[in-house]
PDB file of N, CA and C in Angstrom:
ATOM      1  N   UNK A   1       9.830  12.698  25.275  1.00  0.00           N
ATOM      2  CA  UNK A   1       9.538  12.409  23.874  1.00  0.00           C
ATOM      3  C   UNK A   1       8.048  12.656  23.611  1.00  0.00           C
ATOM      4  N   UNK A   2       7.907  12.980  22.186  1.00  0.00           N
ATOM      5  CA  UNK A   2       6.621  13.142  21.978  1.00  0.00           C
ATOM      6  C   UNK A   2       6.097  12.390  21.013  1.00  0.00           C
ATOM      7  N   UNK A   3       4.539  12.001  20.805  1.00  0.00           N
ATOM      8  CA  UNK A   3       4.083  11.619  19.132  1.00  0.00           C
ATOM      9  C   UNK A   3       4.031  12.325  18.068  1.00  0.00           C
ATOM     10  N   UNK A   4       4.513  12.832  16.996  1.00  0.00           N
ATOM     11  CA  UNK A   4       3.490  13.296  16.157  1.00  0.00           C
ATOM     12  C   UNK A   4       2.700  12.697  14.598  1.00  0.00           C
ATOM     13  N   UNK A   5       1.790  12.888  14.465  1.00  0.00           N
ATOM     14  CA  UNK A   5       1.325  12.144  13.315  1.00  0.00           C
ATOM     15  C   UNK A   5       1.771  13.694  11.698  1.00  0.00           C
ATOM     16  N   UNK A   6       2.213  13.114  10.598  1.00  0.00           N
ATOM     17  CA  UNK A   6       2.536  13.967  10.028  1.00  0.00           C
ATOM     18  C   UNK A   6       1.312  13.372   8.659  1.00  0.00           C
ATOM     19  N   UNK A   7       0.324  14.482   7.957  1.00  0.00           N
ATOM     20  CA  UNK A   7      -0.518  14.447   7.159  1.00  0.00           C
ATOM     21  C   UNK A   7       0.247  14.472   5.646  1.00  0.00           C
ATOM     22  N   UNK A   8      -0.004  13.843   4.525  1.00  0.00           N
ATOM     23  CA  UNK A   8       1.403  13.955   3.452  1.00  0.00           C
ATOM     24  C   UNK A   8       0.388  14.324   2.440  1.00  0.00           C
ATOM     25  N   UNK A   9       0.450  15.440   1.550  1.00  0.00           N
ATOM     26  CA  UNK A   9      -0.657  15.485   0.532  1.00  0.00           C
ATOM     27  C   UNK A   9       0.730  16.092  -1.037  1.00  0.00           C
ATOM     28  N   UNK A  10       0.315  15.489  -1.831  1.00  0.00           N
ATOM     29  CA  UNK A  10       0.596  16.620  -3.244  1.00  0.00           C
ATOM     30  C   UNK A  10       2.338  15.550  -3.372  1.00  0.00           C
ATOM     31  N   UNK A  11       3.231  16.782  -3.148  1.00  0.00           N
ATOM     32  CA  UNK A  11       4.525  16.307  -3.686  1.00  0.00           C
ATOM     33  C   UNK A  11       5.073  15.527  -1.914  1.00  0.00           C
ATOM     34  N   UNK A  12       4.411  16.149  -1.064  1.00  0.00           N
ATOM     35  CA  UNK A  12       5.234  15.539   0.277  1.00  0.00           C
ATOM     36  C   UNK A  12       4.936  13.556   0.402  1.00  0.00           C
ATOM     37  N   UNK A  13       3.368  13.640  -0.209  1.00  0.00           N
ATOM     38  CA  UNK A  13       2.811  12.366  -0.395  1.00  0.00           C
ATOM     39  C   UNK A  13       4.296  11.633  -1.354  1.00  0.00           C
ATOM     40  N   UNK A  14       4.016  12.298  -2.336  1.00  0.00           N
ATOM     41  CA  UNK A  14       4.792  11.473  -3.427  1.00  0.00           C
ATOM     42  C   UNK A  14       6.537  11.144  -2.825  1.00  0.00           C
ATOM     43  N   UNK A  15       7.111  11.986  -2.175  1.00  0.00           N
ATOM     44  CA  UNK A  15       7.961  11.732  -1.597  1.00  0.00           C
ATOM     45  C   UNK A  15       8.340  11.222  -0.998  1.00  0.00           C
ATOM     46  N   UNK A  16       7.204  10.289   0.047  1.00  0.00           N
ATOM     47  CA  UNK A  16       7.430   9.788   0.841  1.00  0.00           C
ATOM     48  C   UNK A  16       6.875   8.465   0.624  1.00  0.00           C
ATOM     49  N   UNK A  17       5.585   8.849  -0.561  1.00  0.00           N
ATOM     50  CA  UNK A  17       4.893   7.307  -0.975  1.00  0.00           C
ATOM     51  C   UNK A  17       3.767   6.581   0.117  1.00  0.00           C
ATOM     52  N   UNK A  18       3.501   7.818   0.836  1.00  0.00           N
ATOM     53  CA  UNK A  18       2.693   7.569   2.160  1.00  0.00           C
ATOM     54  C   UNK A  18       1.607   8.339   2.250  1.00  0.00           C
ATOM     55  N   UNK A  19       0.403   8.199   3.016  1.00  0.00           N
ATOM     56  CA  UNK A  19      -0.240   9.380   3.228  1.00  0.00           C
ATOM     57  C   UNK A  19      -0.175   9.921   4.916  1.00  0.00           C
ATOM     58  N   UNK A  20       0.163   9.243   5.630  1.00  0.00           N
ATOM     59  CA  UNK A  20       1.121   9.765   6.744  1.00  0.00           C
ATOM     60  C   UNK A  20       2.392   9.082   7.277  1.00  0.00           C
ATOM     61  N   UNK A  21       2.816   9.751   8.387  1.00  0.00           N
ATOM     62  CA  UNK A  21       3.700   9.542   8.786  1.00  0.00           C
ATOM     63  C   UNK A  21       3.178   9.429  10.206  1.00  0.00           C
ATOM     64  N   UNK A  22       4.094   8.768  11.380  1.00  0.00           N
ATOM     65  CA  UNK A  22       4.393   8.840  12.989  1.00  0.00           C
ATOM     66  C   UNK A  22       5.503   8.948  13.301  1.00  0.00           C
ATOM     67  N   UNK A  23       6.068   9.888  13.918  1.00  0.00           N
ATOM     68  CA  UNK A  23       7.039   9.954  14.410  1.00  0.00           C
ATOM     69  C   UNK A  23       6.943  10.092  15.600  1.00  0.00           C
ATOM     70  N   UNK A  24       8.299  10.178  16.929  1.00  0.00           N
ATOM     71  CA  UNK A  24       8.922  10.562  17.824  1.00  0.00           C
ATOM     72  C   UNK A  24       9.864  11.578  17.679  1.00  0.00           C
ATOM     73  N   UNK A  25       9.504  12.463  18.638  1.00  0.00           N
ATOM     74  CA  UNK A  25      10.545  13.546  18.422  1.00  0.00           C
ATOM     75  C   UNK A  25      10.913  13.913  19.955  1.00  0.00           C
ATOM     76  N   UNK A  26      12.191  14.944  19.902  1.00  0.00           N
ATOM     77  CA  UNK A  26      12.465  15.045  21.423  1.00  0.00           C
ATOM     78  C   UNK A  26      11.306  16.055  22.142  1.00  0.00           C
ATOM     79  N   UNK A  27      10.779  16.251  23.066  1.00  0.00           N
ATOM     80  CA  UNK A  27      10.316  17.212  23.724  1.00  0.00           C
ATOM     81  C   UNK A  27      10.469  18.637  23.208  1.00  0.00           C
ATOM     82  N   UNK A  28       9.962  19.689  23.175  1.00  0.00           N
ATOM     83  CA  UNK A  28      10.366  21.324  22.451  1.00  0.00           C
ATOM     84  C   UNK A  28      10.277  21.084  21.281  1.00  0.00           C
ATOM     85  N   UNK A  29      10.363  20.437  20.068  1.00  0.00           N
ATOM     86  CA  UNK A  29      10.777  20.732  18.880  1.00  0.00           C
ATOM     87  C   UNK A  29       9.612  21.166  18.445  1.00  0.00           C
ATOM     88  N   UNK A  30      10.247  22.248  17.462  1.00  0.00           N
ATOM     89  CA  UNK A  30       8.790  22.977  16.824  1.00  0.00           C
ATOM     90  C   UNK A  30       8.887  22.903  15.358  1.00  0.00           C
ATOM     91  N   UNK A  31       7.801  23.563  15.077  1.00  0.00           N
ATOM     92  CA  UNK A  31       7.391  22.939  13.561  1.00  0.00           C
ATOM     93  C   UNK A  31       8.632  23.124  12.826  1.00  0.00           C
ATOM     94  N   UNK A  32       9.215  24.103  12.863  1.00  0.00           N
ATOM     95  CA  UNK A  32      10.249  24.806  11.966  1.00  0.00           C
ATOM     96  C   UNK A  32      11.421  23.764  11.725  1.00  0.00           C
ATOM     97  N   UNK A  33      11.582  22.759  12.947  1.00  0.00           N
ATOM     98  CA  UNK A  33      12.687  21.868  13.335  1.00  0.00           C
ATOM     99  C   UNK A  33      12.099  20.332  12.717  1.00  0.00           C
ATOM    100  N   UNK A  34      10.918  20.157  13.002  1.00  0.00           N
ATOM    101  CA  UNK A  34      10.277  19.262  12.252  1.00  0.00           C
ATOM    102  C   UNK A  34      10.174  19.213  10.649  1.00  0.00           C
ATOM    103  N   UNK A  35       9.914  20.780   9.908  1.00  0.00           N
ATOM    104  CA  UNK A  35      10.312  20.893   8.544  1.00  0.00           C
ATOM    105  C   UNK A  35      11.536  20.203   7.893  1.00  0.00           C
ATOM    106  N   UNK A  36      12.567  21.071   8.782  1.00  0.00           N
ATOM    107  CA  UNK A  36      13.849  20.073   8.377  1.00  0.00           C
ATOM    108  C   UNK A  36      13.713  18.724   8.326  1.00  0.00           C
ATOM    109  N   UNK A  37      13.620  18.350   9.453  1.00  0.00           N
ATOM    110  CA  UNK A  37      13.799  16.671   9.678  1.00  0.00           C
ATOM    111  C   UNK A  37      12.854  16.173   8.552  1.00  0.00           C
ATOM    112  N   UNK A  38      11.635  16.606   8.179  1.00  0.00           N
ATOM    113  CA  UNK A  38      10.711  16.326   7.353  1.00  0.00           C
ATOM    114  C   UNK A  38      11.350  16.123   5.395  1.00  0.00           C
ATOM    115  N   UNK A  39      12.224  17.515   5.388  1.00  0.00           N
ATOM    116  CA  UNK A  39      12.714  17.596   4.125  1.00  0.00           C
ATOM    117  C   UNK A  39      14.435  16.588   4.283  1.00  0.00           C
ATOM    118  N   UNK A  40      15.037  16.229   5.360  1.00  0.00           N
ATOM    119  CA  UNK A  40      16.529  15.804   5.496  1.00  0.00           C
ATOM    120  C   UNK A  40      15.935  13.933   4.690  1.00  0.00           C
ATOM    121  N   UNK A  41      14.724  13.521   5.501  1.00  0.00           N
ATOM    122  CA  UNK A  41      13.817  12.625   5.289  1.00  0.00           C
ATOM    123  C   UNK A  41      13.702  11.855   3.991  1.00  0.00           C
ATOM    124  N   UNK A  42      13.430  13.439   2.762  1.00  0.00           N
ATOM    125  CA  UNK A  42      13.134  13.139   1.880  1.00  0.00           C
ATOM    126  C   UNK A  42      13.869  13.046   0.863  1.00  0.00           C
ATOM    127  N   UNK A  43      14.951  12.893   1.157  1.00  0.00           N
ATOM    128  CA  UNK A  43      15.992  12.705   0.833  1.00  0.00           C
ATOM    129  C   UNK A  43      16.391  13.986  -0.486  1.00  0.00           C
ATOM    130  N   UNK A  44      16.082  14.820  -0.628  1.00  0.00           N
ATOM    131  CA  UNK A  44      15.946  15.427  -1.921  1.00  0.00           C
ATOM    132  C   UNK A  44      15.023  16.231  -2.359  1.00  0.00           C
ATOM    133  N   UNK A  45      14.021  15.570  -2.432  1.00  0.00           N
ATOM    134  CA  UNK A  45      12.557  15.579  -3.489  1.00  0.00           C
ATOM    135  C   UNK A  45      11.746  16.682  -2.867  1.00  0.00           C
ATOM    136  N   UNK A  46      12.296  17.376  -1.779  1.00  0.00           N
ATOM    137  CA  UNK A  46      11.485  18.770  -1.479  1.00  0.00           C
ATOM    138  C   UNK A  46      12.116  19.686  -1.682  1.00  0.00           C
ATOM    139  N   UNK A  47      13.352  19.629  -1.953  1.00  0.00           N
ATOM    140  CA  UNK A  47      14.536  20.450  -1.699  1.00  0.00           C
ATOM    141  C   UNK A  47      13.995  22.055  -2.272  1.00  0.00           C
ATOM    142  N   UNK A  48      13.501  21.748  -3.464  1.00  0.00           N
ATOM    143  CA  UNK A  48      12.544  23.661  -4.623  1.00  0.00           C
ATOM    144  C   UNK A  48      11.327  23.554  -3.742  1.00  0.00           C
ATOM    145  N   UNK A  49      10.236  22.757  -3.020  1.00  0.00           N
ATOM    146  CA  UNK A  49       8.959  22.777  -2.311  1.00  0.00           C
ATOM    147  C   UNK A  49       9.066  23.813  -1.721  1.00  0.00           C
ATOM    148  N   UNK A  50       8.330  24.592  -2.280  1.00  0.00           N
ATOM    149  CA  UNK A  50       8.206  25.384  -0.267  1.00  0.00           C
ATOM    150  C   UNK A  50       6.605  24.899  -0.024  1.00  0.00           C
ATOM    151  N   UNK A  51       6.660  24.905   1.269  1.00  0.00           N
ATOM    152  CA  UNK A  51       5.439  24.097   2.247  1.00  0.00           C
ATOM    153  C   UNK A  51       5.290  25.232   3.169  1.00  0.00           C
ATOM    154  N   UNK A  52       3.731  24.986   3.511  1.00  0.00           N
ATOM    155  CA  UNK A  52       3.160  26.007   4.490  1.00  0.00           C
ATOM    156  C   UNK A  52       2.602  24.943   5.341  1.00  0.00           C
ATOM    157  N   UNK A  53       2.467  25.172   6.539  1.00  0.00           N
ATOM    158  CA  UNK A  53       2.270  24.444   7.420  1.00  0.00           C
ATOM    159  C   UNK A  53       0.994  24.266   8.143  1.00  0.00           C
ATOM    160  N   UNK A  54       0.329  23.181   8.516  1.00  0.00           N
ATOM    161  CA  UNK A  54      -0.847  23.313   9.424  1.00  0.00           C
ATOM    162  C   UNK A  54      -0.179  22.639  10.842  1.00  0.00           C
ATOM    163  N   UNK A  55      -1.318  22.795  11.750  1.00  0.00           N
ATOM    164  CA  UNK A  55      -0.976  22.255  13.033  1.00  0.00           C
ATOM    165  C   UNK A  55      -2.576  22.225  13.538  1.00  0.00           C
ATOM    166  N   UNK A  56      -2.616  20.564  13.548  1.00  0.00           N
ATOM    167  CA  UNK A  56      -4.629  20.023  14.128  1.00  0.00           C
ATOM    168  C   UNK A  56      -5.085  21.161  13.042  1.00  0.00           C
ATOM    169  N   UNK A  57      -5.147  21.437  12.048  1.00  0.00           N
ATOM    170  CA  UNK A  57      -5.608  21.862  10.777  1.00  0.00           C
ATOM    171  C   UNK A  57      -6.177  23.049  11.112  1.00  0.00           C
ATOM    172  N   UNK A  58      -4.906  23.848  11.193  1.00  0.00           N
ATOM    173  CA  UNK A  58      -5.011  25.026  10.903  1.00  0.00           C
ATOM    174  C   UNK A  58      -3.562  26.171  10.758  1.00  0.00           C
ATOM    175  N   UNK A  59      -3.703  26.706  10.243  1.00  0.00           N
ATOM    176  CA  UNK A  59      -1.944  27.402   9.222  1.00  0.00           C
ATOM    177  C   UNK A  59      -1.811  27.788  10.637  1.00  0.00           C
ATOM    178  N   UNK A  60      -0.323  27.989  10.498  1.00  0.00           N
ATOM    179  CA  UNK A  60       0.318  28.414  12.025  1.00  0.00           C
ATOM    180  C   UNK A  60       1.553  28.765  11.717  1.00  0.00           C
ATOM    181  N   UNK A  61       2.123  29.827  12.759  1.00  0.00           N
ATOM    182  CA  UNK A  61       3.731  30.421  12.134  1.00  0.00           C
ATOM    183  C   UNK A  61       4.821  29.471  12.286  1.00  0.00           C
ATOM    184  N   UNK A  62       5.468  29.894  11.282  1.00  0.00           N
ATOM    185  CA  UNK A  62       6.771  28.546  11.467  1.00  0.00           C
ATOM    186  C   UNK A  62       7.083  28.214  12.421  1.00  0.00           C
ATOM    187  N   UNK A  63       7.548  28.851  13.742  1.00  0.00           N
ATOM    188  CA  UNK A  63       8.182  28.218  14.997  1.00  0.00           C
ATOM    189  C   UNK A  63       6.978  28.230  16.139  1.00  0.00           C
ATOM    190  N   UNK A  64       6.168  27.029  16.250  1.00  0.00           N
ATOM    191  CA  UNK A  64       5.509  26.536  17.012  1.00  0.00           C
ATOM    192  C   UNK A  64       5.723  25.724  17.869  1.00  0.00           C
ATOM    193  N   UNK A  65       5.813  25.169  19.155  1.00  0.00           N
ATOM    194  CA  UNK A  65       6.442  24.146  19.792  1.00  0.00           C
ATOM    195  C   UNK A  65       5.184  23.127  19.718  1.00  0.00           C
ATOM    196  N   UNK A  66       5.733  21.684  19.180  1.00  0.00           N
ATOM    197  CA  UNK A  66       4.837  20.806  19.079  1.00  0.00           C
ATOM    198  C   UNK A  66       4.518  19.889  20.736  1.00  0.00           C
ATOM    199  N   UNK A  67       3.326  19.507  20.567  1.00  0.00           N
ATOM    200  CA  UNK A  67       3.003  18.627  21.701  1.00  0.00           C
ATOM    201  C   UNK A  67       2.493  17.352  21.540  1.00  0.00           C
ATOM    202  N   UNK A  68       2.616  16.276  21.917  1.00  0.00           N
ATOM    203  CA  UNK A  68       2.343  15.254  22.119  1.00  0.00           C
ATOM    204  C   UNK A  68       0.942  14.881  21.404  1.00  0.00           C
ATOM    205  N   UNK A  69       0.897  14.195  20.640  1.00  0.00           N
ATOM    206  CA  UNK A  69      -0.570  13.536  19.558  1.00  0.00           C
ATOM    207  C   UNK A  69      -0.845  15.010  18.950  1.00  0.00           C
ATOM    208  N   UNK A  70      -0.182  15.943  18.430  1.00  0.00           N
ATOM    209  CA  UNK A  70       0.023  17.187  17.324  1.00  0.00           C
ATOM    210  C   UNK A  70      -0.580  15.809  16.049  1.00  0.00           C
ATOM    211  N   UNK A  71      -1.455  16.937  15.175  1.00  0.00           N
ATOM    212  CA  UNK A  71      -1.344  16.676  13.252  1.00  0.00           C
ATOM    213  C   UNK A  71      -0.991  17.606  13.107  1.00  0.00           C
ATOM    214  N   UNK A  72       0.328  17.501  12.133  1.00  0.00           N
ATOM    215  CA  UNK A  72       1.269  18.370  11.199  1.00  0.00           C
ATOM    216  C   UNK A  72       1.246  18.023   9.970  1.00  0.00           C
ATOM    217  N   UNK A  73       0.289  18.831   9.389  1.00  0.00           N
ATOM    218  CA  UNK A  73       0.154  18.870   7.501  1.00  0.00           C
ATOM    219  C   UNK A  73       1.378  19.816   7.021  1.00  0.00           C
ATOM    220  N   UNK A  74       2.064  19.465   5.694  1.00  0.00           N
ATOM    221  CA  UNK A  74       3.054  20.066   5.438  1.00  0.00           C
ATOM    222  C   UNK A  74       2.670  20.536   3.408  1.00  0.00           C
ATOM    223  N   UNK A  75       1.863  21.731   3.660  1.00  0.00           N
ATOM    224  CA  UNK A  75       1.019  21.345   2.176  1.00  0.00           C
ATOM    225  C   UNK A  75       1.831  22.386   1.370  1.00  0.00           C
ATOM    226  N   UNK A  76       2.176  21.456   0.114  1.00  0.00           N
ATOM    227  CA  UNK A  76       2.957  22.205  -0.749  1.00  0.00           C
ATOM    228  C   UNK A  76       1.503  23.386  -1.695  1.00  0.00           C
ATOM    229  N   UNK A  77       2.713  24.377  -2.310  1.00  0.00           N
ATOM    230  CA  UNK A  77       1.617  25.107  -3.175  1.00  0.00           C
ATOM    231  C   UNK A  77       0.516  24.162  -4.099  1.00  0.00           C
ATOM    232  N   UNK A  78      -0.492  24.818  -4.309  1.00  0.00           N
ATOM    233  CA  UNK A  78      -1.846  24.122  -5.153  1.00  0.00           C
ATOM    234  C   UNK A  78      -1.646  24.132  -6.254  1.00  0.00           C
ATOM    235  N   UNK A  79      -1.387  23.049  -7.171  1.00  0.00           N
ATOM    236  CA  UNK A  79      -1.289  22.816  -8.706  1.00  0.00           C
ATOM    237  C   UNK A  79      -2.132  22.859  -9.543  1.00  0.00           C
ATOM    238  N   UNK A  80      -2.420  23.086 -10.529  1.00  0.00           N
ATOM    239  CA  UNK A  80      -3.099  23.127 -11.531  1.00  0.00           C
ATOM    240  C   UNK A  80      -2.982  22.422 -12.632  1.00  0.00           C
ATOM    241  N   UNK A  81      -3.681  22.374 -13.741  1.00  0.00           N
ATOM    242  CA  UNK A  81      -3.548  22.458 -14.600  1.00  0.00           C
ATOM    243  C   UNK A  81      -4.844  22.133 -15.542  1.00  0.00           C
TER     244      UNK A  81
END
C-alpha cells in the first residue's frame, strides 16, 4: 500500500469541499487509475471536468505509476471571467 496526498483546487475543491485529500491506494496504481477513483469519489460533479494532472508539481502523462508520499494535483481548466 501506498500514501498519497491529493491537492484539490477550482471545481475538484468544490467537489469535494476540501483542499486536500489522503488516501491509500494499492501498490502500482497510476495516475490514470487514481483519476477514476478521484472522479467515482465525486460522485458526479466532475463527470464534463476534464483535469490535467500534476505529480510533486509538475504536469506529467496520464499513466504514471504513483509512489508512496506522491502530491497529485488534479487541476481543472482556468476560469475566467
Amino acid at each position: 500500500m501506498i500514501k498519497v496526498t491529493i491537492k484539490c483546487f477550482s471545481q475538484v475543491k468544490y467537489a469535494f469541499g476540501k483542499d486536500e485529500l489522503n488516501l491509500e491506494l494499492e501498490t502500482g496504481t497510476s495516475t490514470l487509475e487514481l483519476e477514476n477513483i478521484i472522479r467515482e469519489k465525486a460522485k458526479g460533479k466532475l463527470d464534463t471536468v476534464s483535469l490535467r494532472i500534476a505529480l510533486n508539481q509538475k504536469y506529467i502523462p496520464i499513466q504514471t505509476e504513483l509512489k508512496d508520499g506522491d502530491e497529485v494535483a488534479f487541476i481543472p481548466p482556468v476560469q475566467g471571467g
